[in-house]
C-alpha atoms as a PDB file:
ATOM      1  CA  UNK A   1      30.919 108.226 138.558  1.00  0.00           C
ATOM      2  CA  UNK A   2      28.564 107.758 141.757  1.00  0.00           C
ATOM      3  CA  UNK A   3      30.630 107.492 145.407  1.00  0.00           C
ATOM      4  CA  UNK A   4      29.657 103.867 145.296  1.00  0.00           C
ATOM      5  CA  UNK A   5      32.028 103.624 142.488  1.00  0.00           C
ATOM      6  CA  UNK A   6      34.743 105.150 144.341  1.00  0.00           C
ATOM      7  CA  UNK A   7      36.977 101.937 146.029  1.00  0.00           C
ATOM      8  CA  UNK A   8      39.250 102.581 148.764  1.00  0.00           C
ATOM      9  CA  UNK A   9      42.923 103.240 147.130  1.00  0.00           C
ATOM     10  CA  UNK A  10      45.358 101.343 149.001  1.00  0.00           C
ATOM     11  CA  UNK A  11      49.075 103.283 150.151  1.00  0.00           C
ATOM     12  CA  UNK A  12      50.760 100.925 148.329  1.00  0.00           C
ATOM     13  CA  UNK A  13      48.779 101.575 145.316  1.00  0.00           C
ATOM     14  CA  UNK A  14      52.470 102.108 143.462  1.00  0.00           C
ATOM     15  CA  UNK A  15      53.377  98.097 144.049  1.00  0.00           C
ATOM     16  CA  UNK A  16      50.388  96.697 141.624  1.00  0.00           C
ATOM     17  CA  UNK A  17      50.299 100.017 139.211  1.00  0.00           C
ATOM     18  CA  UNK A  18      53.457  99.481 137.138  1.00  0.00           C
ATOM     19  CA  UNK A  19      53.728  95.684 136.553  1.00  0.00           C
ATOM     20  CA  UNK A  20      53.694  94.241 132.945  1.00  0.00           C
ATOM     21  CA  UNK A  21      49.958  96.092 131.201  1.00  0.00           C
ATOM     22  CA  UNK A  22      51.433  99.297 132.181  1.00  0.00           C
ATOM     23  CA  UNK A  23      52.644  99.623 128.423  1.00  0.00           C
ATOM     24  CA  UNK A  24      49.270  98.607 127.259  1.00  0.00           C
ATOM     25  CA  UNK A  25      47.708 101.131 129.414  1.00  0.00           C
ATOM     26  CA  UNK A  26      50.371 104.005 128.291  1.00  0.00           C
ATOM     27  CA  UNK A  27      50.794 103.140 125.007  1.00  0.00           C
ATOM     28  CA  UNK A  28      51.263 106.603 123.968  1.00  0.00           C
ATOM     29  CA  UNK A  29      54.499 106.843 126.504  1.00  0.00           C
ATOM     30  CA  UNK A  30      56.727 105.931 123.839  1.00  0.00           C
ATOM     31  CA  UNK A  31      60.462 105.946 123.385  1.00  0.00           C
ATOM     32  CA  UNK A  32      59.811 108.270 120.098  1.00  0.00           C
ATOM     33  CA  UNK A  33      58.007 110.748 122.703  1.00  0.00           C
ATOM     34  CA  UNK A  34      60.223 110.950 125.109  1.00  0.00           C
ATOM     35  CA  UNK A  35      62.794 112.415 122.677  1.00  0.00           C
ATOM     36  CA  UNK A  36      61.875 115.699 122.847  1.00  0.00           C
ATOM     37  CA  UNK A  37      60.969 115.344 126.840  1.00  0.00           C
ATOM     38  CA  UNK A  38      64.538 114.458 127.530  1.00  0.00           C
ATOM     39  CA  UNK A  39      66.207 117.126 125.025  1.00  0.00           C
ATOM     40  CA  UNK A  40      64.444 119.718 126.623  1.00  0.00           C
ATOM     41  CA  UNK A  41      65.074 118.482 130.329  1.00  0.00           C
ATOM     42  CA  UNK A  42      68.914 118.104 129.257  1.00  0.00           C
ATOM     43  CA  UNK A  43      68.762 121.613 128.294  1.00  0.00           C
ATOM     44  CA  UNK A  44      67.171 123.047 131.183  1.00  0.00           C
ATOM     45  CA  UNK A  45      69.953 120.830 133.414  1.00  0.00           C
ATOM     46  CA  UNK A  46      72.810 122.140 131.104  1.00  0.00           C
ATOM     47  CA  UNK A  47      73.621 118.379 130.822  1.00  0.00           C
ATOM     48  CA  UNK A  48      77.684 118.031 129.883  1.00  0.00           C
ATOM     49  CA  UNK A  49      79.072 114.404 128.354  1.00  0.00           C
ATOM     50  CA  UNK A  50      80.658 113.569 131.865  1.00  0.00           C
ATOM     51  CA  UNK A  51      77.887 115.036 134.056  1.00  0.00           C
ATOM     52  CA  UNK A  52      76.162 111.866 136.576  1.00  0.00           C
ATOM     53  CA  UNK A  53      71.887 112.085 136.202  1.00  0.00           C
ATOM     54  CA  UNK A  54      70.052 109.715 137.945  1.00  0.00           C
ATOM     55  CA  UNK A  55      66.414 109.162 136.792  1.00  0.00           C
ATOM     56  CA  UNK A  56      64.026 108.692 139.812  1.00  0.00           C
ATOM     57  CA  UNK A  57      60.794 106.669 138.418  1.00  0.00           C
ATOM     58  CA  UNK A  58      62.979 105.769 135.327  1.00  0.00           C
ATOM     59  CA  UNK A  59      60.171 102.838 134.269  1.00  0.00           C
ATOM     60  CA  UNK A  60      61.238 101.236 131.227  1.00  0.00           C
ATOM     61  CA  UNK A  61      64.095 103.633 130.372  1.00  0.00           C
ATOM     62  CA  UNK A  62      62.177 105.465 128.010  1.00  0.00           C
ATOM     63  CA  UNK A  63      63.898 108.749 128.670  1.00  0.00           C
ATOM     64  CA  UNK A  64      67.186 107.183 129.509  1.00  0.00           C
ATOM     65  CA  UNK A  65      67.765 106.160 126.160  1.00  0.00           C
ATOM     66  CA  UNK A  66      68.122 109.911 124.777  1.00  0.00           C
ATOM     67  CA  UNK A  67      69.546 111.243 127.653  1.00  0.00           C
ATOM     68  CA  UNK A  68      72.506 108.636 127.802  1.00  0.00           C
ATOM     69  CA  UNK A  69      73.299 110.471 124.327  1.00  0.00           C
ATOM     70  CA  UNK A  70      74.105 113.561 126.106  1.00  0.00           C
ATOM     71  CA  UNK A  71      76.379 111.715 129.059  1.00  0.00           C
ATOM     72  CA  UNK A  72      77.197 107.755 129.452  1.00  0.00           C
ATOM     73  CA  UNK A  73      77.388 108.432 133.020  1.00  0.00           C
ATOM     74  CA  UNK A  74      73.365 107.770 133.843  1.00  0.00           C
ATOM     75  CA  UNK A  75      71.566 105.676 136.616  1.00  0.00           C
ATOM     76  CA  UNK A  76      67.886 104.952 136.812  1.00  0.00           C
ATOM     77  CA  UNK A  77      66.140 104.027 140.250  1.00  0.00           C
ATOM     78  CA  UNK A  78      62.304 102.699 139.963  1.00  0.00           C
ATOM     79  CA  UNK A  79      59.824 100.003 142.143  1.00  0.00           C
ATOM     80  CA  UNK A  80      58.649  98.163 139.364  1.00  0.00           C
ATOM     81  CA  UNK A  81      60.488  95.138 138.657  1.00  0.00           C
ATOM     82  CA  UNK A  82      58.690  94.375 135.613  1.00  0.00           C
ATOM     83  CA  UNK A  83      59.460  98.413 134.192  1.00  0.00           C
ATOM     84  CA  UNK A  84      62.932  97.871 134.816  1.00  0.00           C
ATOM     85  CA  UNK A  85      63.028  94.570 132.991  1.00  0.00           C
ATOM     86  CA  UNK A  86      62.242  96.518 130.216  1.00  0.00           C
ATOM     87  CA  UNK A  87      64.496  99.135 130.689  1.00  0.00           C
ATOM     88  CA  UNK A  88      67.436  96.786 130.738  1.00  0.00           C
ATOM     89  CA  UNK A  89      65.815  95.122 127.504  1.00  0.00           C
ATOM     90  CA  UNK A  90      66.232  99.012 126.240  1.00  0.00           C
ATOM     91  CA  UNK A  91      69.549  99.966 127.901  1.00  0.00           C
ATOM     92  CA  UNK A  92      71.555  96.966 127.507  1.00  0.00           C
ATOM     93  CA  UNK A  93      72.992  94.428 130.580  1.00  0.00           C
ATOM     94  CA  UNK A  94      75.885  97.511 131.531  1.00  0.00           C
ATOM     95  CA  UNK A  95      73.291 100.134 132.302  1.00  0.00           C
ATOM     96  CA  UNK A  96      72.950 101.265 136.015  1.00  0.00           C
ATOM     97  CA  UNK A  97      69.252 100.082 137.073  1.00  0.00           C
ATOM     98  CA  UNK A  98      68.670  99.679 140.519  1.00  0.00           C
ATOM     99  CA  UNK A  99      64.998  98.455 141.603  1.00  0.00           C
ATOM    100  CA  UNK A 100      64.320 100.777 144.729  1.00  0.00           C
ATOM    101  CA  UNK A 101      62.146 103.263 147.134  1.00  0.00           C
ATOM    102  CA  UNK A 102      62.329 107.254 146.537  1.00  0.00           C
ATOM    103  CA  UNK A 103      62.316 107.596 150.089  1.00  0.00           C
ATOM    104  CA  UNK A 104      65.388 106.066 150.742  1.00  0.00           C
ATOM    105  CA  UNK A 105      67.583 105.847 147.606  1.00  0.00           C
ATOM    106  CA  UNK A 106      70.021 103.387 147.382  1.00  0.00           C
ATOM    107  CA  UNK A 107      72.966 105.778 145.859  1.00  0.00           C
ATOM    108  CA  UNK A 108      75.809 107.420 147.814  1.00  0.00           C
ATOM    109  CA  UNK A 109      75.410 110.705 146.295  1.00  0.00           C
ATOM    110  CA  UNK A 110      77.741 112.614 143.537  1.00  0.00           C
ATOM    111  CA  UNK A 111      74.699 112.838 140.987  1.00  0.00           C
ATOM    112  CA  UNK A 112      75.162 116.181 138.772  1.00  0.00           C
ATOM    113  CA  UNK A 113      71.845 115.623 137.718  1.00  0.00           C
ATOM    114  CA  UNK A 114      67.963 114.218 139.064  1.00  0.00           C
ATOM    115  CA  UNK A 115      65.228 113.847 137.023  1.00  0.00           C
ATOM    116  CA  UNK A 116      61.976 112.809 137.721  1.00  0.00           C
ATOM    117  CA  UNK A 117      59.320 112.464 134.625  1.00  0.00           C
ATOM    118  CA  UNK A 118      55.722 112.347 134.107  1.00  0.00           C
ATOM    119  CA  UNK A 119      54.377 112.750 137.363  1.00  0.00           C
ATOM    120  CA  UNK A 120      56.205 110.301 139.635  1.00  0.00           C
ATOM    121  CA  UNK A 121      55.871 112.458 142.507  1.00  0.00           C
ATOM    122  CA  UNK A 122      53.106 112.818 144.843  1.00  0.00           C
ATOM    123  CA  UNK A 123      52.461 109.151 145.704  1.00  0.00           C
ATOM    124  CA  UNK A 124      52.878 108.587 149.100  1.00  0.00           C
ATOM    125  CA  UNK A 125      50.188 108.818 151.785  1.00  0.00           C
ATOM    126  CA  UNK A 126      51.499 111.779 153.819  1.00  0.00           C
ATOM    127  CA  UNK A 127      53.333 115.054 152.685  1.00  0.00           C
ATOM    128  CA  UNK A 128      56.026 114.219 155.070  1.00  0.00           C
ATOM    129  CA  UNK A 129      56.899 111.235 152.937  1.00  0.00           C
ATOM    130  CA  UNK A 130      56.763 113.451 149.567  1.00  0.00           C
ATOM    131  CA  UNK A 131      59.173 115.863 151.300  1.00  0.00           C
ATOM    132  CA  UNK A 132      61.657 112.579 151.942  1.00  0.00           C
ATOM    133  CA  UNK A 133      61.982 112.374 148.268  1.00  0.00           C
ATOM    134  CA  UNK A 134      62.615 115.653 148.022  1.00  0.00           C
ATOM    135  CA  UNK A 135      65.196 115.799 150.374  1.00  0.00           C
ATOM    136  CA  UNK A 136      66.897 112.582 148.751  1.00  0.00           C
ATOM    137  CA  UNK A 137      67.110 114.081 145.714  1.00  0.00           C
ATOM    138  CA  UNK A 138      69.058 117.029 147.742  1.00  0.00           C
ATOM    139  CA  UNK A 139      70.845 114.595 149.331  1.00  0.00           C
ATOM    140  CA  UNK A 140      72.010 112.539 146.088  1.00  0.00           C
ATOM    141  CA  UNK A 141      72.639 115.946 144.365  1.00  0.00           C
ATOM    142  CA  UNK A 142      76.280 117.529 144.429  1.00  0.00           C
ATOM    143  CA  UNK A 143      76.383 120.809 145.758  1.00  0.00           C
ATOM    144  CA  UNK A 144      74.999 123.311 142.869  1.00  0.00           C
ATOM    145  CA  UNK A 145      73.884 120.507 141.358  1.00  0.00           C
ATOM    146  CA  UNK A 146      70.658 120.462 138.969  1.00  0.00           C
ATOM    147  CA  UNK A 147      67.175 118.943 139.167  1.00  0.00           C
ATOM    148  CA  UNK A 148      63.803 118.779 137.138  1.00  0.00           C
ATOM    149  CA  UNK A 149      60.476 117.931 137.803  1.00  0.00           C
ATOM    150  CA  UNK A 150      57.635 117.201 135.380  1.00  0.00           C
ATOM    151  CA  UNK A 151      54.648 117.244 137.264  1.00  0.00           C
ATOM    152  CA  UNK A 152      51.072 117.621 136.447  1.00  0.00           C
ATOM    153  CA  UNK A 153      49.077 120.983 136.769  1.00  0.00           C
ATOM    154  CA  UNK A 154      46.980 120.307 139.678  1.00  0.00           C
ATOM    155  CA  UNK A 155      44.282 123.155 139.206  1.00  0.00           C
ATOM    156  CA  UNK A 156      44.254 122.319 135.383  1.00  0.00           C
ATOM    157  CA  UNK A 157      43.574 118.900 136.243  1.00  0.00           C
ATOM    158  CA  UNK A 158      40.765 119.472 139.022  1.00  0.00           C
ATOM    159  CA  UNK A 159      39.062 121.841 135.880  1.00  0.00           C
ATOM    160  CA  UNK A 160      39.400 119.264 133.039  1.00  0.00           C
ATOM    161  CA  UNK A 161      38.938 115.700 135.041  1.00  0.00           C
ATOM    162  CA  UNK A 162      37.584 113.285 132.225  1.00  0.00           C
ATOM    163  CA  UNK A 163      35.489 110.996 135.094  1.00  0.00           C
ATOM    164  CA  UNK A 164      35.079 107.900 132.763  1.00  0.00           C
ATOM    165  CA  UNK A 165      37.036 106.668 129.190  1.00  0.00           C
ATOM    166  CA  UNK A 166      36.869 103.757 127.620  1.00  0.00           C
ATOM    167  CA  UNK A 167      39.111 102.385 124.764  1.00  0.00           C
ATOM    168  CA  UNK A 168      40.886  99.806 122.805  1.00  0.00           C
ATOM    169  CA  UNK A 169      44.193  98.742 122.385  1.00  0.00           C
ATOM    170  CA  UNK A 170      45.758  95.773 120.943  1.00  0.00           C
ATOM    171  CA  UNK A 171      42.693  93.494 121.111  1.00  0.00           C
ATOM    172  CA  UNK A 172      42.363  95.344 125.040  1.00  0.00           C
ATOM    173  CA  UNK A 173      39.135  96.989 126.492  1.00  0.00           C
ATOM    174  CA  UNK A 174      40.194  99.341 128.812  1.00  0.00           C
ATOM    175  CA  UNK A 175      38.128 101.569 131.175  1.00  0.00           C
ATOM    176  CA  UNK A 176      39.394 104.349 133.401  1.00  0.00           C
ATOM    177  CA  UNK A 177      37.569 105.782 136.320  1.00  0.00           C
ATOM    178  CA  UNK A 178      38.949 109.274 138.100  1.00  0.00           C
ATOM    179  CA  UNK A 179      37.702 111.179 140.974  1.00  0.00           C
ATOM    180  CA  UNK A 180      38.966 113.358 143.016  1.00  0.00           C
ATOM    181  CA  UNK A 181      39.118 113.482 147.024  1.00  0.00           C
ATOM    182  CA  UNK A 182      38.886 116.644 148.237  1.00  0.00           C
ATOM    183  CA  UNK A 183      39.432 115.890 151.771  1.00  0.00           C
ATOM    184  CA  UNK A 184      42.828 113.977 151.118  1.00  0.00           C
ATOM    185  CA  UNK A 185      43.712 116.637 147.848  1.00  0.00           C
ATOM    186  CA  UNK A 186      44.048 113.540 145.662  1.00  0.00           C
ATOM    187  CA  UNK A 187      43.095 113.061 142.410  1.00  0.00           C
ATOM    188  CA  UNK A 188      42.658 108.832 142.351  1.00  0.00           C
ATOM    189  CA  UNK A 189      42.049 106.009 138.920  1.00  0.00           C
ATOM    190  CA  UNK A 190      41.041 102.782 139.052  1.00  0.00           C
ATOM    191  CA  UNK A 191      41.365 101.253 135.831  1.00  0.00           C
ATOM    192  CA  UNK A 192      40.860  97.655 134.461  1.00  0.00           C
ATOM    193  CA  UNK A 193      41.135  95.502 131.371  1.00  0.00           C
ATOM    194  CA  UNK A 194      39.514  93.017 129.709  1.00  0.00           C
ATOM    195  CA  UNK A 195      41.407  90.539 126.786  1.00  0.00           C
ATOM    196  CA  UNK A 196      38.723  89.016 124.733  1.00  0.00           C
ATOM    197  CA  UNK A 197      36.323  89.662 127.505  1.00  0.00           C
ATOM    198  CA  UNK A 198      37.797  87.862 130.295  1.00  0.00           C
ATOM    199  CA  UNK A 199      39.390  89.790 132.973  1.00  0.00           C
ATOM    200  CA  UNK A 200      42.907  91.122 132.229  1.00  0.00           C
ATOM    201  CA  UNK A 201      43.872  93.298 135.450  1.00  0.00           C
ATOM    202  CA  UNK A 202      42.722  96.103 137.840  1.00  0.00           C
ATOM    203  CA  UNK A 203      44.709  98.234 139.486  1.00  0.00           C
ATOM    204  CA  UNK A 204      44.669 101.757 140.891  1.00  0.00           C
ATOM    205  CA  UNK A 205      46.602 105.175 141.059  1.00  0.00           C
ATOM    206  CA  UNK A 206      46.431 107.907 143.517  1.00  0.00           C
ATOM    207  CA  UNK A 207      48.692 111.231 143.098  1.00  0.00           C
ATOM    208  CA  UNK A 208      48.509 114.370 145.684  1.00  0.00           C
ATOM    209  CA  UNK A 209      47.385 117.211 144.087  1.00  0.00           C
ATOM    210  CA  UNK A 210      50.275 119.682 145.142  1.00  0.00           C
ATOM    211  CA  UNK A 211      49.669 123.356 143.751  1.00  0.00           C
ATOM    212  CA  UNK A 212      52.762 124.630 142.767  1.00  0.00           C
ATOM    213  CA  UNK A 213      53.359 127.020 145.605  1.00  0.00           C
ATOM    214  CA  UNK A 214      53.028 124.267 147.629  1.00  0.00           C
ATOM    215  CA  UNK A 215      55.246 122.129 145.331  1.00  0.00           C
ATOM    216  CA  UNK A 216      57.825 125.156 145.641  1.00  0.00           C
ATOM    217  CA  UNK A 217      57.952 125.256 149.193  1.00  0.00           C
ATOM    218  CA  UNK A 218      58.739 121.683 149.824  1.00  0.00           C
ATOM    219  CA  UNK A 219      61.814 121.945 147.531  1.00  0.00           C
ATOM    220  CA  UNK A 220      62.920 124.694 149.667  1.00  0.00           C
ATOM    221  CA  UNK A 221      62.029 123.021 152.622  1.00  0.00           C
ATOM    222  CA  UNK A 222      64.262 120.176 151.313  1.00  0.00           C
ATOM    223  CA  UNK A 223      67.136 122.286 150.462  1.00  0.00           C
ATOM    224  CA  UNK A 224      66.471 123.010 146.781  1.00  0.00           C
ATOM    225  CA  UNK A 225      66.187 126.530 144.758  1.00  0.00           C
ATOM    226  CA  UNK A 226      63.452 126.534 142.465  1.00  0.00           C
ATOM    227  CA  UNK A 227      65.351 128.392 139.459  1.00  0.00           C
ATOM    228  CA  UNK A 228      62.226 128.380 136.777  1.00  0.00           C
ATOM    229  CA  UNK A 229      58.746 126.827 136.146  1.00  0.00           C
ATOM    230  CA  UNK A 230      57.642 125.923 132.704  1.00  0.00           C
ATOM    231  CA  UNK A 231      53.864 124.987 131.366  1.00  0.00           C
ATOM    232  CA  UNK A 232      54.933 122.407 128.941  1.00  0.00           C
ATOM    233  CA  UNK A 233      57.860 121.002 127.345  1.00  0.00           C
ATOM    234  CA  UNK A 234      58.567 123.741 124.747  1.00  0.00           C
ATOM    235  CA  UNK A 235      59.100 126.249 127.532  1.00  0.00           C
ATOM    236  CA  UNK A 236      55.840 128.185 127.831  1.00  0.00           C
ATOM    237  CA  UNK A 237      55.333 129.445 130.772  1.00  0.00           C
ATOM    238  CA  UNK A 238      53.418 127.596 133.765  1.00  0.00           C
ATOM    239  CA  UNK A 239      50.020 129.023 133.548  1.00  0.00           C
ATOM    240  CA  UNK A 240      46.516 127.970 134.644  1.00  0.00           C
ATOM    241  CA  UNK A 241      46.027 126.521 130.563  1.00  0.00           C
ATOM    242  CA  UNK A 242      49.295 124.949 130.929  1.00  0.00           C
ATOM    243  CA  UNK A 243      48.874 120.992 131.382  1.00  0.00           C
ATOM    244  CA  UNK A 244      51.980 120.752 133.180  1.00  0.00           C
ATOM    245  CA  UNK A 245      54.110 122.292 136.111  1.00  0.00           C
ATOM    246  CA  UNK A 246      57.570 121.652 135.437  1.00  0.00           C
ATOM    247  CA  UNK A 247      60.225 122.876 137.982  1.00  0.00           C
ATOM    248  CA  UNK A 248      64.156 123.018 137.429  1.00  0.00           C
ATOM    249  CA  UNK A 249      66.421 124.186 139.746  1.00  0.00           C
ATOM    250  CA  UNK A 250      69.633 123.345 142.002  1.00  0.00           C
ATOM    251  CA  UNK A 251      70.993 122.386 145.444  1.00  0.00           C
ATOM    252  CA  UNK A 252      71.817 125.072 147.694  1.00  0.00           C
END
């Protein structure tokens, strides 16, 4: 991809990103695989039938469905309107869905439980706005209370960067462009699709490439103990091979 390729991401990238393509563009983001995701994250939070979890970035619900198995008592705060349309179509009228920003959650507090899936951390222009997620989610958190984080494996991702793709999906040509801005430690996507070759949508992402020391010291910046780090979601260990970094620990 030349640098005349490479458009000017706008900070409110998030607003445009998740509207109603996004489960065109994720198809393989399914209910059926987040099964296992949410098992495993239950397990690492030690998740009891009347422990409160809130979902930060819940989307569509996805991993809300299995994990109101293991407790009714589950929230799920996102942006997107249209995602959380869909997670009520999943979840039923009663389910707690509350369209909001990270930064400033709209909860009291009391959660037992925070999880935050498939990368929806990282978005915001400046670190200082990361680290006020952070701290909400210390915030929201009872004291001892759990949290995990499935974020991506920033060197691993700066290694294996696919700059171009191109695919189809339900009658959808998609293209994906990815770069990576050094300067700003970003790793950025622009993608667009066509329906029957007109236009469909274009819209971009842009996530801060934290390495997990970093990553580490903002949750203990923010008030919360890192207890382990996995590589994947059967538990490896996080490695430089690993494709993910996923944190759990607690409030102090």
């Amino acid at each position: 991809m030349s640098h005349n390729d490479r458009c000017e991401i706008p900070d409110d990238w998030y607003g445009q990103a998740f509207g109603a393509l996004y489960p065109i563009i994720y198809a393989h983001r399914t209910v059926e695989a987040a099964g296992p995701e949410a098992a495993f994250a239950a397990q690492c939070l030690e998740l009891r039938p009347g422990s409160r979890l809130l979902d930060l970035g819940c989307g569509n619900g996805r991993h809300l469905v299995h994990l109101r198995r293991e407790t009714p008592n589950v929230a799920g705060l996102d942006f997107s309107a249209e995602l959380l349309g869909m997670a009520r179509e999943l979840l039923g009228r009663e389910a707690s869905l509350v369209r909001g920003d990270m930064r400033r959650v709209p909860f009291g507090g009391g959660f037992d439980a925070v999880t935050n899936f498939f990368t929806s951390f990282g978005y915001f222009k400046t670190n200082g706005e990361d680290l006020a997620v952070l701290r909400e989610v210390a915030r929201v958190l009872i004291p001892g209370g759990r949290f995990f984080m499935d974020y991506l494996n920033a060197g691993r991702v700066e290694k294996t960067l696919v700059p171009e793709s191109n695919r189809e999906y339900k009658g959808y040509a998609i293209r994906e462009r990815r770069w990576i801005d050094p300067d700003r430690r970003r790793v950025n996507k622009t993608t667009e699709a066509w329906l029957g070759g007109r236009p469909a949508g274009r819209w971009h992402e842009s996530v801060r490439l934290y390495a997990e020391p970093d990553l580490r010291g903002m949750l203990e910046q923010a008030g919360l103990s890192v207890r382990a780090v996995f590589g994947s979601y059967r538990g490896e260990p996080a490695g430089d091979e690993q494709p993910r970094v996923i944190v759990v620990g607690e409030k102090r």
